[in-house]
N, C-alpha and C. Protein backbone atom coordinates (compact mmCIF):
# COMPACT_ATOMS: atom_id res chain seq x y z
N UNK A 1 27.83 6.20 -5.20
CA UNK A 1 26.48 6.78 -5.22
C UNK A 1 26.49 8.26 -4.89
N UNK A 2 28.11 8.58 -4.73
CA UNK A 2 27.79 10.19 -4.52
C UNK A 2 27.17 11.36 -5.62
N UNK A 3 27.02 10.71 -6.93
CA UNK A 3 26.27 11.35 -7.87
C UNK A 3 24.77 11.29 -7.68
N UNK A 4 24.43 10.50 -6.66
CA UNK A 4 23.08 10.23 -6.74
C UNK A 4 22.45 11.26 -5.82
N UNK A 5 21.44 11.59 -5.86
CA UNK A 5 20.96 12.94 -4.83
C UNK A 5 19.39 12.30 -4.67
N UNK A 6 18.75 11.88 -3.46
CA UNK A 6 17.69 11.90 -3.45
C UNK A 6 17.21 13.03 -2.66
N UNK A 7 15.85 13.95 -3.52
CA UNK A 7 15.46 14.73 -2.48
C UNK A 7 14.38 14.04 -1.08
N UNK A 8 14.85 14.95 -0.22
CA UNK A 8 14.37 14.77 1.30
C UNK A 8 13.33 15.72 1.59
N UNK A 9 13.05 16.92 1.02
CA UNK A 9 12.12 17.92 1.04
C UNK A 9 10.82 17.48 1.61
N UNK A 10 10.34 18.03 2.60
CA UNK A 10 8.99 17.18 2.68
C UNK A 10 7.87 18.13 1.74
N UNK A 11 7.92 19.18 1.32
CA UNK A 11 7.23 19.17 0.41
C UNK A 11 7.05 18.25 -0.85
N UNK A 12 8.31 17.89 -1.39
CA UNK A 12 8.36 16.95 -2.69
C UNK A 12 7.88 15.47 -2.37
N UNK A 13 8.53 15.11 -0.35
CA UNK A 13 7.32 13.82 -0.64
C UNK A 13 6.03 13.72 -0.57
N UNK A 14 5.54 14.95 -0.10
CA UNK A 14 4.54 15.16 -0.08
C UNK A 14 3.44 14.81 -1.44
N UNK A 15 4.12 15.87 -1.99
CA UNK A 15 3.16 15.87 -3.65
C UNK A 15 3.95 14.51 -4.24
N UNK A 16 4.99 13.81 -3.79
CA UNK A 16 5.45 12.67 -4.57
C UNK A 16 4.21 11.67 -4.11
N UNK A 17 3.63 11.64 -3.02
CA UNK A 17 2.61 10.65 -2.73
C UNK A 17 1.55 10.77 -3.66
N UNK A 18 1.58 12.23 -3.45
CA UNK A 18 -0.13 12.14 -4.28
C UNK A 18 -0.16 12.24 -5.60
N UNK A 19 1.12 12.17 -6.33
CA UNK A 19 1.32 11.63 -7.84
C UNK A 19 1.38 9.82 -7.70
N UNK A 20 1.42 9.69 -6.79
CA UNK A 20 1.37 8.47 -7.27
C UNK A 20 0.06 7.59 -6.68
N UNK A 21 -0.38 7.89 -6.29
CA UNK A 21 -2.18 7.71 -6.01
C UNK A 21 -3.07 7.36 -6.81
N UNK A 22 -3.41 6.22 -7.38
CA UNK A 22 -4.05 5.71 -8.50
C UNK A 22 -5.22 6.44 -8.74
N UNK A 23 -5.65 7.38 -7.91
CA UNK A 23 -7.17 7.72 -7.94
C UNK A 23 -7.29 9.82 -8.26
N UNK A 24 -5.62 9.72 -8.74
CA UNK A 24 -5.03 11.56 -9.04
C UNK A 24 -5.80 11.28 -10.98
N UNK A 25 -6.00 12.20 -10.95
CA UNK A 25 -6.45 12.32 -12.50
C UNK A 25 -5.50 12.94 -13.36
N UNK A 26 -5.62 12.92 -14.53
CA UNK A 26 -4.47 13.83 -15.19
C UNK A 26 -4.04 15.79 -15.18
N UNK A 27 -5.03 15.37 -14.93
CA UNK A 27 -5.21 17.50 -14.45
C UNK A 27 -4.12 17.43 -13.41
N UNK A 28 -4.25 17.11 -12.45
CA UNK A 28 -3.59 16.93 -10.77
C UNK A 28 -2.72 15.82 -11.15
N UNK A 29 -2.10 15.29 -12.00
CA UNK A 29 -1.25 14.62 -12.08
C UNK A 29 0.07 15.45 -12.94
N UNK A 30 -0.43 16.48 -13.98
CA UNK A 30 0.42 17.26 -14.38
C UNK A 30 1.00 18.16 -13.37
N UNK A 31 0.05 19.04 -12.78
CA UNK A 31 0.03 19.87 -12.08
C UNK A 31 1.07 19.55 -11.00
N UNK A 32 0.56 18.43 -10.30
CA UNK A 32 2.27 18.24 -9.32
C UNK A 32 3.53 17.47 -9.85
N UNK A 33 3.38 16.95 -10.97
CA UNK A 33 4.67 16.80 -12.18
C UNK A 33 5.55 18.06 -12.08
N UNK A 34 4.59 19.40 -12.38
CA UNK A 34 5.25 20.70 -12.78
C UNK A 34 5.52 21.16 -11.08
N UNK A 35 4.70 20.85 -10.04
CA UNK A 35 5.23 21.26 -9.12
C UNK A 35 6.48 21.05 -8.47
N UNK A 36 6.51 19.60 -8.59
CA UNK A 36 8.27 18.80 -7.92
C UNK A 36 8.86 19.20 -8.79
N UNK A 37 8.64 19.55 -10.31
CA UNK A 37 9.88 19.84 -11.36
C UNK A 37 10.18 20.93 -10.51
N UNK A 38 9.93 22.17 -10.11
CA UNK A 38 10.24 23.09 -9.38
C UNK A 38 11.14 23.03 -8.69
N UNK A 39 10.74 22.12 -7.44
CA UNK A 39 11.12 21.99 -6.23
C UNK A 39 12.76 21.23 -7.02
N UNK A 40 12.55 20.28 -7.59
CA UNK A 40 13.97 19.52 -7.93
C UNK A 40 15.30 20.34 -8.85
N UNK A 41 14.20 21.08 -9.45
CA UNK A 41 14.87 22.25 -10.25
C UNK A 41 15.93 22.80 -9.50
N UNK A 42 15.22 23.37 -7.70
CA UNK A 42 16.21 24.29 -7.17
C UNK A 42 17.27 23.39 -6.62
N UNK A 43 17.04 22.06 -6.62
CA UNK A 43 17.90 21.29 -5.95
C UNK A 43 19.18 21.32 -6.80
N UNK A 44 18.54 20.73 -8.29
CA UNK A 44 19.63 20.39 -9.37
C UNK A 44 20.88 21.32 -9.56
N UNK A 45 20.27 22.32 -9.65
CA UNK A 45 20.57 23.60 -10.10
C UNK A 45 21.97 24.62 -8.51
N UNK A 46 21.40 24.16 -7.79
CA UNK A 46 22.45 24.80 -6.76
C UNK A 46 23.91 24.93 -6.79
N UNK A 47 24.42 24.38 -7.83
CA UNK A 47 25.94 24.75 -8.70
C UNK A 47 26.16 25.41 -9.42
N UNK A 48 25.58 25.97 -9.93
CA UNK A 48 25.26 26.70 -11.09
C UNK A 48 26.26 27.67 -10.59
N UNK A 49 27.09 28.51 -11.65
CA UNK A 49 28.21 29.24 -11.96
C UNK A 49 27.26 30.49 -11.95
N UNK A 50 28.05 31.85 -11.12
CA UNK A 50 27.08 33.13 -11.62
C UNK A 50 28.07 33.96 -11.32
N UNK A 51 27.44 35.41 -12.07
CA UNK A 51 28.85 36.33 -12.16
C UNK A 51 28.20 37.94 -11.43
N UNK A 52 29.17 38.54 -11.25
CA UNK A 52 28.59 39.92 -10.44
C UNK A 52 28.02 40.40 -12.13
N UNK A 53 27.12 41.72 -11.42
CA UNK A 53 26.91 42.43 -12.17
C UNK A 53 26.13 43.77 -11.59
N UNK A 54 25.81 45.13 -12.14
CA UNK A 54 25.32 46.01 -11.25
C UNK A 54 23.99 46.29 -11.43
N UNK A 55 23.50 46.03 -10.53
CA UNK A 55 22.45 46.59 -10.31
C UNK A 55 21.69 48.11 -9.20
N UNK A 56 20.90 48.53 -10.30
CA UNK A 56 20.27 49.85 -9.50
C UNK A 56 18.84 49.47 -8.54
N UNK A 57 19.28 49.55 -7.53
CA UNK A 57 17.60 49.00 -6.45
C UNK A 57 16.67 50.75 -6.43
N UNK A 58 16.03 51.05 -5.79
CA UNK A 58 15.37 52.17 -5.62
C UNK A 58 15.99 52.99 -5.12
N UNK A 59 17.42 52.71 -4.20
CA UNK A 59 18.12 54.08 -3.32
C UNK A 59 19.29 53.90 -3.26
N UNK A 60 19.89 53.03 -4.43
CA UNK A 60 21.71 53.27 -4.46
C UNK A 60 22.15 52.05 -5.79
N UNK A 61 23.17 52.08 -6.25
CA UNK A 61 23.63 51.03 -6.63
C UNK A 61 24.43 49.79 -6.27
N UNK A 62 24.05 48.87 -6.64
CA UNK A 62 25.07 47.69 -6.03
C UNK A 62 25.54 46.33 -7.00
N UNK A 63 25.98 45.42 -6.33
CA UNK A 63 26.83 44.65 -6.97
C UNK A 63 25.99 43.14 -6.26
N UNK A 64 24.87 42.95 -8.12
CA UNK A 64 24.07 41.72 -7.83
C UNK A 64 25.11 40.95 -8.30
N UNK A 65 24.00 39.53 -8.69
CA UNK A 65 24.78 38.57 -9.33
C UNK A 65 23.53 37.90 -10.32
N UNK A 66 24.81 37.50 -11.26
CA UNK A 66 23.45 36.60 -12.36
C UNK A 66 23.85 35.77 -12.69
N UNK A 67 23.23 34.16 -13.60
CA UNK A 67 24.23 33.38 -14.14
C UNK A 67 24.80 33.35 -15.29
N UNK A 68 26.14 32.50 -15.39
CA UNK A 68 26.84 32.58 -15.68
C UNK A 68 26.68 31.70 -16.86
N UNK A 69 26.23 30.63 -16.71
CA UNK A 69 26.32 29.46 -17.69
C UNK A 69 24.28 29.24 -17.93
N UNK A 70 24.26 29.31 -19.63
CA UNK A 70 23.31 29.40 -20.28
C UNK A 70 23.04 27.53 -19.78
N UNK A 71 21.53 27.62 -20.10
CA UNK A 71 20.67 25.98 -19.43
C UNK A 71 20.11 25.70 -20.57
N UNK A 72 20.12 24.18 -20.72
CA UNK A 72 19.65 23.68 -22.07
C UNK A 72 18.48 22.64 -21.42
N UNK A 73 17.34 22.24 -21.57
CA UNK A 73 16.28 21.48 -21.21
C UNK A 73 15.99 20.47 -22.27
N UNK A 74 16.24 19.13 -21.81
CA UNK A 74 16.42 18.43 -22.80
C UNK A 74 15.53 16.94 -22.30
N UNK A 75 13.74 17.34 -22.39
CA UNK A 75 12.86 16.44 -22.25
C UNK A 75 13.49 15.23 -23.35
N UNK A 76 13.00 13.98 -22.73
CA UNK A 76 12.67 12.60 -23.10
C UNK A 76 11.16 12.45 -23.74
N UNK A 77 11.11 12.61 -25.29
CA UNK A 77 9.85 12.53 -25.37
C UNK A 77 9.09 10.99 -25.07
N UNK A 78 7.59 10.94 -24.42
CA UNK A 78 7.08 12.12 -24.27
C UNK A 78 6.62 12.51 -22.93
N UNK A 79 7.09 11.71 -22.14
CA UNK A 79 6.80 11.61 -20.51
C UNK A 79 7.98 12.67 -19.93
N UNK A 80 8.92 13.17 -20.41
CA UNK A 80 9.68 14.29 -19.99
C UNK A 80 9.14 15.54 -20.31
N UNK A 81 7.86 15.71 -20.82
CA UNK A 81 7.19 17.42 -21.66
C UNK A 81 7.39 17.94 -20.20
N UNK A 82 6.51 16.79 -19.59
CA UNK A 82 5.84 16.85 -17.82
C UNK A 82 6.50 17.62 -17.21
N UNK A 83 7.81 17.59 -17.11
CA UNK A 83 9.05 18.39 -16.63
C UNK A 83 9.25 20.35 -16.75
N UNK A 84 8.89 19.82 -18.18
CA UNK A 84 9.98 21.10 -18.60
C UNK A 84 8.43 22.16 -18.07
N UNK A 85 7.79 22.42 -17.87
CA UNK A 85 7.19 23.79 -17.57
C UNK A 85 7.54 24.29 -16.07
N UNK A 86 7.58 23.22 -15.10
CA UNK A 86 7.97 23.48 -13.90
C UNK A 86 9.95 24.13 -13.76
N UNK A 87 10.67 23.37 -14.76
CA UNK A 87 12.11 23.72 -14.70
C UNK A 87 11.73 25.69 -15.34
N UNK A 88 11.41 25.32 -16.61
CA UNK A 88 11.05 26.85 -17.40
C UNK A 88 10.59 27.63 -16.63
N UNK A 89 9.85 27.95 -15.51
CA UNK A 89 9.07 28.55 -14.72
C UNK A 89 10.66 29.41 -14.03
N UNK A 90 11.28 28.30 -13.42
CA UNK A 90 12.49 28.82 -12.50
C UNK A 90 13.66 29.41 -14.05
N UNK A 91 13.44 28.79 -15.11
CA UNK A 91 14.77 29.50 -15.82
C UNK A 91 14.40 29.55 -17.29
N UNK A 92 13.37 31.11 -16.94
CA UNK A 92 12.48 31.15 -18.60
C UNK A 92 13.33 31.20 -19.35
N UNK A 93 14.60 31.42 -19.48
CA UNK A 93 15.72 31.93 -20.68
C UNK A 93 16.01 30.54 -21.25
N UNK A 94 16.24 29.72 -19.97
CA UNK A 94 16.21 28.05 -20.46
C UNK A 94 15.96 27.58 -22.32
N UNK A 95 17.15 26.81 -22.87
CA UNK A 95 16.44 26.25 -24.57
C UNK A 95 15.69 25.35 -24.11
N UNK A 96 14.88 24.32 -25.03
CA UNK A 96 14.38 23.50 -24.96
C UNK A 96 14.78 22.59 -26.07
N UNK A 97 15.50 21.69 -26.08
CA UNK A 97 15.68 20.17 -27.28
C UNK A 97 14.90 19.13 -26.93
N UNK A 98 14.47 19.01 -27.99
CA UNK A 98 13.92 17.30 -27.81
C UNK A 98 14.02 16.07 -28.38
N UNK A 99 14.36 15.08 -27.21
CA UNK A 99 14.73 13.61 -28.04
C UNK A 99 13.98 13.12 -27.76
N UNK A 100 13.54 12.08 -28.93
CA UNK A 100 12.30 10.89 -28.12
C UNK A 100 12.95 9.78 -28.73
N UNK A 101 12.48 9.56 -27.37
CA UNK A 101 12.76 7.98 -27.90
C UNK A 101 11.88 6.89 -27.15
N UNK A 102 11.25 5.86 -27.83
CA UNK A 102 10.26 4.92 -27.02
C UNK A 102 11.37 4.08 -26.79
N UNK A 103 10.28 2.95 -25.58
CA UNK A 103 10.96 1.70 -25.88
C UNK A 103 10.20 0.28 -26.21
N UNK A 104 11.08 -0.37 -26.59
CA UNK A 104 10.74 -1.79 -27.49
C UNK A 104 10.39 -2.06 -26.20
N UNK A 105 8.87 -2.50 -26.25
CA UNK A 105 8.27 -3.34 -25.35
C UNK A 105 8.97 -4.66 -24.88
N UNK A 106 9.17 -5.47 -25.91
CA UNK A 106 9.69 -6.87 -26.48
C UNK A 106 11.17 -6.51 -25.77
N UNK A 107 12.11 -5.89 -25.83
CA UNK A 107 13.27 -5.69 -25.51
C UNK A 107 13.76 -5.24 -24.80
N UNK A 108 12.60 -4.25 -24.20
CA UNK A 108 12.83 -2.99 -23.24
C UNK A 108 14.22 -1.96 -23.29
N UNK A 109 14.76 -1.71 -24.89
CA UNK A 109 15.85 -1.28 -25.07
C UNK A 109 15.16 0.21 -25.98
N UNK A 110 15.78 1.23 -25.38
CA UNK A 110 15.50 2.45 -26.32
C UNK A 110 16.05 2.41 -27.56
N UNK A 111 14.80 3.26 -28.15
CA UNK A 111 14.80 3.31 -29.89
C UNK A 111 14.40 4.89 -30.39
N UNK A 112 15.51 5.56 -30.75
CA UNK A 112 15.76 6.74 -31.14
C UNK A 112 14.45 6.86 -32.52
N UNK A 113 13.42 8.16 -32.06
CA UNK A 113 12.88 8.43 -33.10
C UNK A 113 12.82 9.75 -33.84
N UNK A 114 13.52 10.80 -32.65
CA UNK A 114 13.25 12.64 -32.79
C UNK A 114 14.20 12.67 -32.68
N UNK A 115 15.65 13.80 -33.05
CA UNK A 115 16.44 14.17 -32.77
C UNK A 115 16.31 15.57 -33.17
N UNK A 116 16.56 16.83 -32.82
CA UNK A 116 16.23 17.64 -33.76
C UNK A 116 17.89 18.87 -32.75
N UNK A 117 18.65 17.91 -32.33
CA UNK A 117 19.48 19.28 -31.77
C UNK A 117 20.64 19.37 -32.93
N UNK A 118 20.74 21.01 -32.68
CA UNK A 118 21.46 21.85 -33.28
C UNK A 118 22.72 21.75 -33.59
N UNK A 119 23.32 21.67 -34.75
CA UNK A 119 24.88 21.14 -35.33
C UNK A 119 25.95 21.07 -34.10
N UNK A 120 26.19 22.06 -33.42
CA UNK A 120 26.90 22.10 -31.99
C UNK A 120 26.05 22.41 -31.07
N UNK A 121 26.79 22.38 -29.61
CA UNK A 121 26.12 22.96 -28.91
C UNK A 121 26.19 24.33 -28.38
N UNK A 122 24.92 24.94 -27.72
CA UNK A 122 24.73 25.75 -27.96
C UNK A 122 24.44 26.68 -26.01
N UNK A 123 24.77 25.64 -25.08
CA UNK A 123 24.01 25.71 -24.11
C UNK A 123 25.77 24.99 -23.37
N UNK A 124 25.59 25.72 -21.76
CA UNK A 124 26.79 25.10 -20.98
C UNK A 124 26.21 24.19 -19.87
N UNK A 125 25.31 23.93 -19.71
CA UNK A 125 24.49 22.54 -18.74
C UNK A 125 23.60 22.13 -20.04
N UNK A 126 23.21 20.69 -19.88
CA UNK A 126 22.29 20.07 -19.76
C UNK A 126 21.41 19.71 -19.03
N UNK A 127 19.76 19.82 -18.99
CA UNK A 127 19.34 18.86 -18.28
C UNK A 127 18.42 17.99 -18.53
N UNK A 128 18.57 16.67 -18.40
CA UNK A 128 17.90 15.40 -19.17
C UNK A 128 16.23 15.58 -18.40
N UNK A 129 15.26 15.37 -18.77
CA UNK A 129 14.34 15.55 -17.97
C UNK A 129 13.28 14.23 -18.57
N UNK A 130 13.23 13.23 -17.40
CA UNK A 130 12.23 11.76 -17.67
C UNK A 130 11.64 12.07 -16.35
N UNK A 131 10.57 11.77 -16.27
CA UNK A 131 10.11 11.23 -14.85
C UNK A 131 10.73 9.88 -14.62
N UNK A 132 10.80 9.37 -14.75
CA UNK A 132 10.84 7.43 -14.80
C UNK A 132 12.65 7.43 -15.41
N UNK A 133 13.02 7.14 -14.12
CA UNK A 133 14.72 6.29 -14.27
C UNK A 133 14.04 4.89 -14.59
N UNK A 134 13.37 4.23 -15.23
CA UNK A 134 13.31 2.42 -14.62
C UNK A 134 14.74 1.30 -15.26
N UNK A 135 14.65 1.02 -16.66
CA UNK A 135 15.64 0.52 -17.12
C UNK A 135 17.10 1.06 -17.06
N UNK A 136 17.13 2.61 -17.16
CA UNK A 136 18.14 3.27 -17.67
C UNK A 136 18.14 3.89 -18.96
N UNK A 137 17.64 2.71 -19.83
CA UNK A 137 17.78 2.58 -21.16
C UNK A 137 17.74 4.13 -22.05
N UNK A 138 17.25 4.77 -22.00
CA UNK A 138 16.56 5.63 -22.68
C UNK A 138 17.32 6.85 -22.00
N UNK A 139 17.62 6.85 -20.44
CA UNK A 139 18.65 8.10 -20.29
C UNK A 139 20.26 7.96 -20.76
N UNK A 140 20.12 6.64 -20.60
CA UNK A 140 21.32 6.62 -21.00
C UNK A 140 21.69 6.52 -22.82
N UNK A 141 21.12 6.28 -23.16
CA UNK A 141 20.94 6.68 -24.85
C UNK A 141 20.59 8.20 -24.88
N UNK A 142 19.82 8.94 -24.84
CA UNK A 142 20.02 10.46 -24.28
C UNK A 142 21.45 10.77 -23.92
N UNK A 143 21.45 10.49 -23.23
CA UNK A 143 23.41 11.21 -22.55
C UNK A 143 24.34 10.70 -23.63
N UNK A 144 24.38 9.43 -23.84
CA UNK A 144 25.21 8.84 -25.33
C UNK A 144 25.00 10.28 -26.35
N UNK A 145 24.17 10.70 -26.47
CA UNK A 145 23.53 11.69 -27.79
C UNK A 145 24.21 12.63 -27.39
N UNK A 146 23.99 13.47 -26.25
CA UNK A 146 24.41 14.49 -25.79
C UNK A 146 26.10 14.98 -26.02
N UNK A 147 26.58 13.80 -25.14
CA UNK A 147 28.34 13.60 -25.48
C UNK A 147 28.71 13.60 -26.44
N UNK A 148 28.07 13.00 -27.30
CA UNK A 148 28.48 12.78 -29.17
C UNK A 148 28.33 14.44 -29.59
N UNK A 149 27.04 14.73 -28.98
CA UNK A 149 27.34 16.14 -29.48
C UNK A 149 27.78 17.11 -29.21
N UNK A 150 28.26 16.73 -27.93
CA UNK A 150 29.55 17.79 -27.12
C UNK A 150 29.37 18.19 -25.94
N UNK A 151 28.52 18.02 -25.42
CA UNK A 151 27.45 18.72 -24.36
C UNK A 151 28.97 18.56 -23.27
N UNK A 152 29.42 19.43 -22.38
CA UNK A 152 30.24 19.79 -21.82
C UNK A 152 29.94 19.13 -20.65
N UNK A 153 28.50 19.35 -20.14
CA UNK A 153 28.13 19.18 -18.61
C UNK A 153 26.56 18.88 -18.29
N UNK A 154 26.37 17.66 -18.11
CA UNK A 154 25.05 16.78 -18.10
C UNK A 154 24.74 16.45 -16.84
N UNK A 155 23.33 16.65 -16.43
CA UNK A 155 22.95 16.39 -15.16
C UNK A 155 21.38 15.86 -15.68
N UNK A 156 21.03 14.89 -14.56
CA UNK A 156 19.56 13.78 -15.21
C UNK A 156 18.50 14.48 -14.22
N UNK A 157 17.35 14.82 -14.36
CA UNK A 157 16.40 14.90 -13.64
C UNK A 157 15.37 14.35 -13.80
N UNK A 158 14.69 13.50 -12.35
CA UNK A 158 13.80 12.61 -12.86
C UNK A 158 13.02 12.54 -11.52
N UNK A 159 11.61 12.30 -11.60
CA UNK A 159 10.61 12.00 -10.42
C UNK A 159 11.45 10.40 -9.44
N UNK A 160 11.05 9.58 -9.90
CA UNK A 160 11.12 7.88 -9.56
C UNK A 160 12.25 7.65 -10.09
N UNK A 161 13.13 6.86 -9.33
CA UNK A 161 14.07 5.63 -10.16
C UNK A 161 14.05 4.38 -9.43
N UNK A 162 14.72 3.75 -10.25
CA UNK A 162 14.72 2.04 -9.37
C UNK A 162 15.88 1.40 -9.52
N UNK A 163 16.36 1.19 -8.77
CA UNK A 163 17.65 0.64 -8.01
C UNK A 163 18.55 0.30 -9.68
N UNK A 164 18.14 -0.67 -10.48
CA UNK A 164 18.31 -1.08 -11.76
C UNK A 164 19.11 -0.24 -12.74
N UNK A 165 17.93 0.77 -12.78
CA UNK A 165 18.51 2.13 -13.70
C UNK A 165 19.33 2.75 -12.88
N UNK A 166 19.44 3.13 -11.59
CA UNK A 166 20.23 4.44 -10.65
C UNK A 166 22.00 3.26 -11.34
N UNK A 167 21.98 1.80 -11.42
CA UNK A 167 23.23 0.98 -11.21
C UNK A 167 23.87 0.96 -12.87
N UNK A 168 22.48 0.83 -13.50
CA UNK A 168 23.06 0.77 -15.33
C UNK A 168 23.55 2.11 -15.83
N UNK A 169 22.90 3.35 -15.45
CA UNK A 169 22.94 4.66 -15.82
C UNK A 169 24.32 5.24 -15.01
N UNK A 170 24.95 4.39 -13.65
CA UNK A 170 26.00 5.35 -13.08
C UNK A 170 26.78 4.67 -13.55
N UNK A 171 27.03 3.48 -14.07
CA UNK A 171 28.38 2.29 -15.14
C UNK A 171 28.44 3.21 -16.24
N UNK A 172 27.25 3.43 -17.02
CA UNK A 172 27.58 4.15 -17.94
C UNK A 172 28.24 5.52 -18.00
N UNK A 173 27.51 6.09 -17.58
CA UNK A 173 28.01 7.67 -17.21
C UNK A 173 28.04 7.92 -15.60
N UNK A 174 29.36 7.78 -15.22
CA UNK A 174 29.22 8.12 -13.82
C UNK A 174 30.06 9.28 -13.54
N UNK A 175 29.61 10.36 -14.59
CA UNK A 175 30.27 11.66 -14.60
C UNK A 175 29.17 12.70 -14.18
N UNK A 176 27.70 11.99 -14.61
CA UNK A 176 26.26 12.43 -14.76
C UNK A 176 25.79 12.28 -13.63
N UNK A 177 25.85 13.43 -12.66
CA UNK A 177 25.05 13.19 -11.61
C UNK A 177 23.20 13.20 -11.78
N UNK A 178 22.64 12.75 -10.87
CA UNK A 178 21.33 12.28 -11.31
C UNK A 178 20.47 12.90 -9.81
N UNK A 179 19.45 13.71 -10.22
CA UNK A 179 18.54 14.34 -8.76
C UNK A 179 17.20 13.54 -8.96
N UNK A 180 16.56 12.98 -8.22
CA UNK A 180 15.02 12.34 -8.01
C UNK A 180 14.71 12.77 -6.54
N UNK A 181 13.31 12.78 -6.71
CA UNK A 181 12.45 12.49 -5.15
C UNK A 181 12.25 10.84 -4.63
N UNK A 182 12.59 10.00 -5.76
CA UNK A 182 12.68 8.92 -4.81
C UNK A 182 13.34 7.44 -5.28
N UNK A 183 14.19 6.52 -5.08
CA UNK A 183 14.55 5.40 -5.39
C UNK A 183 13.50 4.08 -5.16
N UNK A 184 13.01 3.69 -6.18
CA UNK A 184 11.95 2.78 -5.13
C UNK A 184 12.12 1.20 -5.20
N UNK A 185 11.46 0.54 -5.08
CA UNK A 185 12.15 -1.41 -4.76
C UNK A 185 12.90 -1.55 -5.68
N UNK A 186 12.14 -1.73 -6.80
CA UNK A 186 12.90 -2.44 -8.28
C UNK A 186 11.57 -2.38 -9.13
N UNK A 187 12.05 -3.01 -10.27
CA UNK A 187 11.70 -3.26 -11.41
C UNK A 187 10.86 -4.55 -11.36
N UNK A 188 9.47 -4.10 -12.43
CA UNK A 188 8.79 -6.07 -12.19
C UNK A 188 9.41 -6.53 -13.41
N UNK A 189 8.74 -7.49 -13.99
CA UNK A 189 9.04 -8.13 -15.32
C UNK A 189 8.57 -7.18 -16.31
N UNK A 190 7.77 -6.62 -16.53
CA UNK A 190 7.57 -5.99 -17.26
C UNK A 190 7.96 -4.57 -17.49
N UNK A 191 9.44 -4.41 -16.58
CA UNK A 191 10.27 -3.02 -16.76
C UNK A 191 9.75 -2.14 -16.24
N UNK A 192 8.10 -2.08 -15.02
CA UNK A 192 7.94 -1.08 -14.15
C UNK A 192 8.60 -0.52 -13.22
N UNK A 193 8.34 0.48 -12.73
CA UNK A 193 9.47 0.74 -10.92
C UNK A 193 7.80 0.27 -10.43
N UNK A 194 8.69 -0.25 -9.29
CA UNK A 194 7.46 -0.61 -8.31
C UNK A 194 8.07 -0.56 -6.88
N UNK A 195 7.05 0.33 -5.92
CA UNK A 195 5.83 0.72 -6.22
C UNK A 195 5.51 2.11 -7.55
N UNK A 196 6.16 2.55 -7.32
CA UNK A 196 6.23 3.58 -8.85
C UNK A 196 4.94 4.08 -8.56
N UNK A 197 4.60 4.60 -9.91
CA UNK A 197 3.00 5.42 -10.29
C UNK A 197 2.27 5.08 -11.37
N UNK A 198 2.78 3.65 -12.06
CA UNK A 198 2.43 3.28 -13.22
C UNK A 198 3.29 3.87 -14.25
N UNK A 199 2.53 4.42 -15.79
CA UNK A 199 3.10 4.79 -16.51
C UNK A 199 2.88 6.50 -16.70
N UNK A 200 3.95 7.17 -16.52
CA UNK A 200 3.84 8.66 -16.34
C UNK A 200 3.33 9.10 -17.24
N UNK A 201 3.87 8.82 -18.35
CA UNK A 201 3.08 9.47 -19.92
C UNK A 201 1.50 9.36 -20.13
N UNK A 202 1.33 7.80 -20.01
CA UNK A 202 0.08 7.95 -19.80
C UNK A 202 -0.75 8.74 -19.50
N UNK A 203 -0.17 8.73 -17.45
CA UNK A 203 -1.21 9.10 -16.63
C UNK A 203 -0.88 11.13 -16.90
N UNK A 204 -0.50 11.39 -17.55
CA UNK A 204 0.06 12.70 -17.70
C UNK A 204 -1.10 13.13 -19.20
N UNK A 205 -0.95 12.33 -19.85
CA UNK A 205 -1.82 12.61 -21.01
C UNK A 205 -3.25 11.91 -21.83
N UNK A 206 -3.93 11.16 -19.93
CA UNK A 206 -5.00 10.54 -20.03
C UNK A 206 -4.82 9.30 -21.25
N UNK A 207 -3.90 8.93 -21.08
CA UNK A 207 -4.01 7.75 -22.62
C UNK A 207 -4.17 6.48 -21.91
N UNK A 208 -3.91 6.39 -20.30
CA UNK A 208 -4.22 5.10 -19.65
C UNK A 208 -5.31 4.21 -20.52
């Protein structure tokens, strides 16, 4: 489980409570989506490779630093959009790809419908961006995609996971470290995390 990182921040559990508050509306449900993306952003991100370079301040020159390795943002459509403005905020240069993929209700197995990335790659991180680890299914079909297409260096970012997905997703790729604000019981029958927040997409784009 040393790939696994839960944040401890009490800001992030903070706003992690009140995303999940049946009575947050979608306005205030985006809004602290994009806020923890932030906060998890700086977590994810604290490896990140950077190189000197010079900079002129107002009264001398010196020897900053910048990074090193270009960031690729790679939402889960469509409950991962949620993500990417809060990551973009911290790394406007950031690409953006997008995969969607739903899942079979009936099966609860992801089903590839968008693919739209670029013949190679083009970017030296990845980052997968779902709110919702629940099955696995769907990050880990994501990362399958990624590898096929070369992606060097993959990291998952996600609000919630549940015990289920954190166990199917590290068998599969346990090269892929994975950052959340929280692990929670499990899964019901019907492939929720519970206690969870319901369904993120939804509650993100009023379609409840």
């Amino acid at each position: 489980m040393s790939q696994v990182h839960v944040s401890h921040h009490p800001l992030v559990q903070h706003k992690l409570s009140l995303l999940r508050h049946k009575e947050t509306d979608s306005k205030k449900f985006r809004e602290l989506t994009k806020e923890i993306a932030i906060l998890l952003a700086y977590e994810a991100t604290a490896d990140l490779k950077i190189e000197p370079f010079s900079v002129e301040t107002p009264l001398e020159m010196m020897e900053g630093q910048q990074l090193k390795q270009t960031i690729g943002l790679v939402p889960i459509l469509r409950a991962g959009l949620g993500l990417v403005e809060g990551v973009w905020e911290m790394m406007p240069s950031a690409e953006v790809w997008h995969i969607g993929l739903f899942r079979d209700e009936r099966t609860l197995r992801p089903v590839e419908y968008y693919n739209k990335l670029p013949i190679s790659p083009t970017v030296d991180v990845c980052l997968v961006l779902d709110p919702m680890l629940a099955t696995g299914g769907s990050a880990v079909a994501t990362v399958d995609i990624l590898k096929e297409w070369g992606a060097s260096q993959i990291k998952f970012m996600g609000v919630i996971a549940a015990p289920e997905g954190v166990e199917h997703f590290t068998e599969r790729h346990p090269d892929v470290p994975i950052y959340v604000a929280a692990i929670d019981d499990h899964l019901n029958d019907d492939g929720f995390i519970v206690p969870g927040l319901g369904d993120a997409g939804d509650r993100q784009f009023g379609t409840a």
